[in-house]
Protein backbone atom coordinates (compact mmCIF):
# COMPACT_ATOMS: atom_id res chain seq x y z
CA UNK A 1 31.15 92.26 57.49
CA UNK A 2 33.73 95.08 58.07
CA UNK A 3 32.80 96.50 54.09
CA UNK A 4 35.53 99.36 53.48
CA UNK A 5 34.48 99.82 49.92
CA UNK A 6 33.44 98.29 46.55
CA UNK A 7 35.37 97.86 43.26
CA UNK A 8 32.55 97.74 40.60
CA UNK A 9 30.36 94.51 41.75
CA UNK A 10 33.42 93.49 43.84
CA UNK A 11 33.18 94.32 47.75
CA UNK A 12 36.78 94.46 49.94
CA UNK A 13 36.14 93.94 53.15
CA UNK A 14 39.19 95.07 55.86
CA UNK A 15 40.02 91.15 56.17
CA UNK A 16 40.64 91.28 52.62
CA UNK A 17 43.11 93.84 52.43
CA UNK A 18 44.57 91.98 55.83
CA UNK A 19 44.53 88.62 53.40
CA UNK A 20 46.77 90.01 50.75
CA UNK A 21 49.28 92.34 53.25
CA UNK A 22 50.16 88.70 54.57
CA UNK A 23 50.23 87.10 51.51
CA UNK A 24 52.68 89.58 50.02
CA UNK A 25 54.83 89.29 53.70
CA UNK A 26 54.99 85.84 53.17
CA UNK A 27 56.55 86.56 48.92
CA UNK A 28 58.51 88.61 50.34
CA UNK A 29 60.08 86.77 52.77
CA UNK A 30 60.71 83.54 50.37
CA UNK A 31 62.19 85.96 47.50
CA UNK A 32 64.67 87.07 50.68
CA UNK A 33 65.73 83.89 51.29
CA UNK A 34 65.98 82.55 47.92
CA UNK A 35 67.64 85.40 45.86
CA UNK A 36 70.86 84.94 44.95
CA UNK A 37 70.34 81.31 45.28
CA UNK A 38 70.16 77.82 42.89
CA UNK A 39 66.92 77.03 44.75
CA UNK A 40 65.01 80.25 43.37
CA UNK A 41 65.63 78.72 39.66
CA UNK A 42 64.28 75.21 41.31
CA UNK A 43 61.21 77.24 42.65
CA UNK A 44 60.69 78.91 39.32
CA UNK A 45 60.67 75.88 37.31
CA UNK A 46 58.33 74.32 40.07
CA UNK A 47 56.07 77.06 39.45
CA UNK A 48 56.19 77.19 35.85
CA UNK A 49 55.05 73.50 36.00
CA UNK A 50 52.17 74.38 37.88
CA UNK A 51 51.21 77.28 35.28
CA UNK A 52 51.63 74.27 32.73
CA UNK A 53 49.43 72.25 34.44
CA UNK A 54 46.54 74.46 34.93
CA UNK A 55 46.92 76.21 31.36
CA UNK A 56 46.81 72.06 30.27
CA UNK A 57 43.42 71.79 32.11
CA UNK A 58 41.96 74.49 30.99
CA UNK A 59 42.13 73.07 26.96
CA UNK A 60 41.07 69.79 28.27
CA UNK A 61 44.19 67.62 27.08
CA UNK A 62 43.25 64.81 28.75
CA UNK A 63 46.31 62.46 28.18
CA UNK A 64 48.94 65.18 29.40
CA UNK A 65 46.92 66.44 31.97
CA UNK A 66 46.98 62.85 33.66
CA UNK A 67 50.17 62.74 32.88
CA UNK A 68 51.05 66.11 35.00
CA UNK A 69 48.30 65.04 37.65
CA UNK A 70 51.05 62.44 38.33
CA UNK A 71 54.00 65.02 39.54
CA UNK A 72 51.03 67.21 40.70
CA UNK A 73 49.38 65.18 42.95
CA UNK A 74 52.70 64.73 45.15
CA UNK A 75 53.78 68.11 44.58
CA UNK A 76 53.85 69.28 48.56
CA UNK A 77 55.79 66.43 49.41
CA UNK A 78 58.59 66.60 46.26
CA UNK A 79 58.60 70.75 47.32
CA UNK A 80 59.43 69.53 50.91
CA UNK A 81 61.72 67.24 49.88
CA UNK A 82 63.89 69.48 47.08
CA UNK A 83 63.36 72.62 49.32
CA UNK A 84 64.44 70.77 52.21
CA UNK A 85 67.02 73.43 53.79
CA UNK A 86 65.08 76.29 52.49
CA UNK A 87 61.80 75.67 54.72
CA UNK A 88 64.07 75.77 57.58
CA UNK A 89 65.65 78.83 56.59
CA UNK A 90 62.31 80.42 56.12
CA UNK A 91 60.75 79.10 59.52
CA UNK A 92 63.94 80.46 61.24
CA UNK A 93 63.94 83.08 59.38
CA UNK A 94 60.01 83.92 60.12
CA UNK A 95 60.33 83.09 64.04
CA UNK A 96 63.38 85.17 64.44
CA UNK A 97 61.60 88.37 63.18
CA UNK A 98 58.43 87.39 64.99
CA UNK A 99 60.71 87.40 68.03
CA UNK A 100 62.81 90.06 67.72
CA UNK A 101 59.66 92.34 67.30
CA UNK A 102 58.57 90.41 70.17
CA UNK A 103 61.19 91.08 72.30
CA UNK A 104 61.54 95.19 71.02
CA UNK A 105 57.06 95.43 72.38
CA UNK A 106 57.79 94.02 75.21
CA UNK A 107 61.10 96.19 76.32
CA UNK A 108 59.07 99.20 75.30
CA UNK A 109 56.14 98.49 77.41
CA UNK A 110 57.95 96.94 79.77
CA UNK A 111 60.77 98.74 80.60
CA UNK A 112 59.67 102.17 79.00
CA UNK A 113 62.30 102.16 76.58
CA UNK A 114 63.61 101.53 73.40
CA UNK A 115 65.92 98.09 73.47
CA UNK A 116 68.21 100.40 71.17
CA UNK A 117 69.07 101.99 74.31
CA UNK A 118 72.62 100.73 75.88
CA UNK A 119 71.73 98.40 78.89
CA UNK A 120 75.64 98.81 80.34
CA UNK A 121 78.76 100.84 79.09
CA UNK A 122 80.28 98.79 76.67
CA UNK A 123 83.25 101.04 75.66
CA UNK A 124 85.67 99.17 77.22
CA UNK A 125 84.47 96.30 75.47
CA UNK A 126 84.26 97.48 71.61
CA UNK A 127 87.65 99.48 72.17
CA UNK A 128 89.21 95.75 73.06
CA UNK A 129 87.27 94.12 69.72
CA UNK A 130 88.42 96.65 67.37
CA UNK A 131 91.88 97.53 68.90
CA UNK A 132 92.02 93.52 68.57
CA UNK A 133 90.36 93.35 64.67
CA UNK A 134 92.92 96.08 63.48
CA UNK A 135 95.53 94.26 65.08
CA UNK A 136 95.15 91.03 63.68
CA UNK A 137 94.21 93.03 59.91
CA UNK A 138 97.55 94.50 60.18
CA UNK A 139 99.28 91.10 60.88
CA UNK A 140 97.06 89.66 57.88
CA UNK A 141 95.80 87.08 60.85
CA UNK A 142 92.66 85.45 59.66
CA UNK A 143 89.71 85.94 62.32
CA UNK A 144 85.66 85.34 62.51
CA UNK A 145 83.88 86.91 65.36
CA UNK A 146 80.06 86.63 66.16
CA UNK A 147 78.49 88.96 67.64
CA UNK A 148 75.57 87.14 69.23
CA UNK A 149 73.59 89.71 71.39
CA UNK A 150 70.75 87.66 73.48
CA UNK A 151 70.78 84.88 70.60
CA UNK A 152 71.13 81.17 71.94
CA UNK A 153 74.19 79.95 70.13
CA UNK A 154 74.04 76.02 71.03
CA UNK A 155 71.41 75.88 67.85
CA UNK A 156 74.60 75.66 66.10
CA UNK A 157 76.03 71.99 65.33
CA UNK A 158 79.50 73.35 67.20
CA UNK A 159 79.27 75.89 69.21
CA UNK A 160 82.67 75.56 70.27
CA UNK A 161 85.14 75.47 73.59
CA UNK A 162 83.61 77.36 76.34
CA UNK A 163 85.67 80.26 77.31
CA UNK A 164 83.06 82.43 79.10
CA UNK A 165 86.07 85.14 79.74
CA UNK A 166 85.72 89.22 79.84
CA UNK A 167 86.59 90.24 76.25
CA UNK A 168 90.06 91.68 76.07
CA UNK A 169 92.12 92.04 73.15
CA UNK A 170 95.39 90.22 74.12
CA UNK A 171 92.96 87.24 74.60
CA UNK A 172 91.23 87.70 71.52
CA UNK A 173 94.45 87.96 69.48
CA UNK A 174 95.83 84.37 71.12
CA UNK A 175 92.75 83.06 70.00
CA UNK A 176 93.41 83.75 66.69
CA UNK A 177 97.12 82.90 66.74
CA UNK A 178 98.00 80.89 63.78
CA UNK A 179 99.77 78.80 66.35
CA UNK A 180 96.52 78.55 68.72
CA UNK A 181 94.02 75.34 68.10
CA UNK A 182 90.78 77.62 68.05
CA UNK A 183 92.01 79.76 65.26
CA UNK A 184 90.07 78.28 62.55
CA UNK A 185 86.85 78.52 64.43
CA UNK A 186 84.16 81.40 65.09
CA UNK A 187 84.65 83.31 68.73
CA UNK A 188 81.36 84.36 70.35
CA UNK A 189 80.81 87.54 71.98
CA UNK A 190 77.74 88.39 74.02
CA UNK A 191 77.60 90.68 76.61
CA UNK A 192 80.69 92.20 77.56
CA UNK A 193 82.17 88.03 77.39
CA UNK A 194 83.89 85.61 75.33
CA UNK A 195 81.38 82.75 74.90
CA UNK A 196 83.18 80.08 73.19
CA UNK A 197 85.98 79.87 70.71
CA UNK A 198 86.43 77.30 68.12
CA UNK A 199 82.43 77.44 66.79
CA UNK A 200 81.57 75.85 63.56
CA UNK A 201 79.07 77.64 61.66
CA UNK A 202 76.41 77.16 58.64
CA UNK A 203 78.11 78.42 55.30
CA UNK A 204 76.27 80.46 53.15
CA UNK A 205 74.89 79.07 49.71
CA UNK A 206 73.95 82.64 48.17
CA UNK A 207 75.32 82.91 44.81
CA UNK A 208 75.46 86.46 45.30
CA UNK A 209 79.20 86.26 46.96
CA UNK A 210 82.03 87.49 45.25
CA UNK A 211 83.88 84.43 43.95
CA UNK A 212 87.29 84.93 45.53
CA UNK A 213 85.87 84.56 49.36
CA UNK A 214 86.77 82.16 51.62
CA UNK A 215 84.96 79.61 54.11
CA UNK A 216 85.14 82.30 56.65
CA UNK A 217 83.23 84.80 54.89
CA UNK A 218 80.78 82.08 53.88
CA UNK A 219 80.52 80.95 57.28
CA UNK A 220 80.31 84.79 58.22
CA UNK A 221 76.57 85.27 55.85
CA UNK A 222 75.59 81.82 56.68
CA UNK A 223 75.57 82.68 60.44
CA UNK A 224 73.75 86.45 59.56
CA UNK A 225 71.68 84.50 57.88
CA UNK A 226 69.99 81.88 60.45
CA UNK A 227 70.65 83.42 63.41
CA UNK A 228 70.30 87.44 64.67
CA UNK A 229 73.68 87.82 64.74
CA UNK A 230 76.57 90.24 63.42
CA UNK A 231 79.66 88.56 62.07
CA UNK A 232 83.27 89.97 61.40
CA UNK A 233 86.12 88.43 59.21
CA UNK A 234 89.39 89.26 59.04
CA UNK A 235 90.77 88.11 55.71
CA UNK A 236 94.30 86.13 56.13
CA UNK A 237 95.15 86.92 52.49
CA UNK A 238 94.29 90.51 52.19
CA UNK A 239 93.99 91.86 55.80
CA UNK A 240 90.64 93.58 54.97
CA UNK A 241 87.76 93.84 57.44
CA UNK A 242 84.63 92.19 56.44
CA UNK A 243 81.15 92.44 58.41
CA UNK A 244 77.92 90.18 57.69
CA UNK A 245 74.38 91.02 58.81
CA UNK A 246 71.26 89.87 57.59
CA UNK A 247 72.64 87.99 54.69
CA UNK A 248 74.58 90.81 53.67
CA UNK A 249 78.47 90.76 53.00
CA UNK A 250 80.05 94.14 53.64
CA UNK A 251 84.02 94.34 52.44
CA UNK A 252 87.10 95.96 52.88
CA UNK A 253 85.94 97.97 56.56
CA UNK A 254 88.05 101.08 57.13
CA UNK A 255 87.97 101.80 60.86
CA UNK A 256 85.17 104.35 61.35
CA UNK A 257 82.74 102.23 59.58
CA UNK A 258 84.44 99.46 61.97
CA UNK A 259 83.82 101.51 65.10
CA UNK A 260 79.68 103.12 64.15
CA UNK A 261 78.74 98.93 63.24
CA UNK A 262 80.66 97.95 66.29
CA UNK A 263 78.55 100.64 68.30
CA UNK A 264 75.30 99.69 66.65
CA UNK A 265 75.40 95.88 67.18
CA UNK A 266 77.73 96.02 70.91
């Protein structure tokens, strides 16, 4: 029975403690994707009406607790419904850490090496990107690049125009011409190429946003969000540098921070 030890009359077995590290991963996970959001209040008042319910049967109320059976009874299926977007955040959101440790074990074992390491000398590369962002900053030219390392992009609705081109930053600022058709879209970078130009990406719901951004910063999170990607923004009425990973909206980007997240993620 694998018994580690005993609490009192109560034995904990290793499965046990196995039961609840899983069981707080899986908290953990839904209070990530829900903070900051109008579904966690949803999912709180949910919950509180299950509390209700079971404090209800407990003092035997009979004609409320038939009453509550009601909602109860179909509770997984109103969940599913109301939660809708948010239990396909969460199983993207599960099955893109489950692969991206994945993907680190088997490089490791693999390959014998850490999938940190660089796999081709991308300086050329990042000095075009960020010659390019600080360009278009200056010019107050609004821009959203993704930076979409081995991720599969076409899970987007749009992914955009197909460009497939060596990233340079003359291209890259022609993109993102005010004059050019792509320029309201999201340019793809994987690499050492343009992917596409022209993408049209999730926007973010999180409440957590500062008011004043735009659809491009929402678009920015919303990609970091469901996908295991990197996104940049240049703002077109301020100029400042933005970068979203994870869910998480960085602002106002001075260069050197540009260059180490540039480094990190290229």
């Amino acid at each position: 029975m694998l018994l580690l030890f005993k609490i009192g009359f109560l034995p904990i077995r290793i499965w046990d403690l196995l039961d609840i590290l899983i069981v707080g991963y899986l908290i953990y996970l839904i209070y990530r994707l829900l903070r900051g959001n109008i579904a966690f209040n949803i999912f709180i008042g949910v919950l509180t009406l299950y509390v209700f319910y079971w404090l209800v049967r407990q003092l035997e109320m009979q004609l409320l607790s038939a009453v509550l059976d009601k909602f109860v009874s179909v509770g997984v299926i109103v969940i599913v419904i109301i939660f809708q977007q948010e239990v396909r955040n969460f199983l993207l959101l599960l099955g893109k850490n489950t692969l991206q440790q994945r993907s680190n074990f088997l490089v490791k074992i693999l390959l014998g090496r850490s999938d940190t390491e660089p796999q081709k000398d991308m300086s050329k590369e990042l000095k075009a990107v960020k010659t390019a962002l600080l360009h278009l900053s200056a010019q107050q030219t609004g821009a959203l690049i993704i930076l979409a390392k081995d991720t599969n992009m076409n899970s987007l609705a749009y992914p955009g125009i197909p460009i497939n081109a060596n990233i340079s930053e003359q291209l890259l600022e022609s993109i993102f011409n005010k004059t050019s058709p792509l320029h309201d879209g999201a340019v793809m970078l994987r690499k050492g190429k343009i992917l596409s130009a022209g993408g049209v990406l999730p926007l973010s719901e999180s409440s957590n946003l500062p008011p004043k951004v735009g659809l491009r910063h929402r678009a920015a999170v919303g990609a970091s969000e469901q996908l295991n990607v990197a996104a940049i923004v240049v703002s077109e009425e301020t100029g400042q540098i933005s970068w979203a990973y994870d869910g998480v909206l960085t602002q106002d980007l001075g260069e050197e921070e540009l260059e180490a997240l540039l480094v990190q993620h290229m």
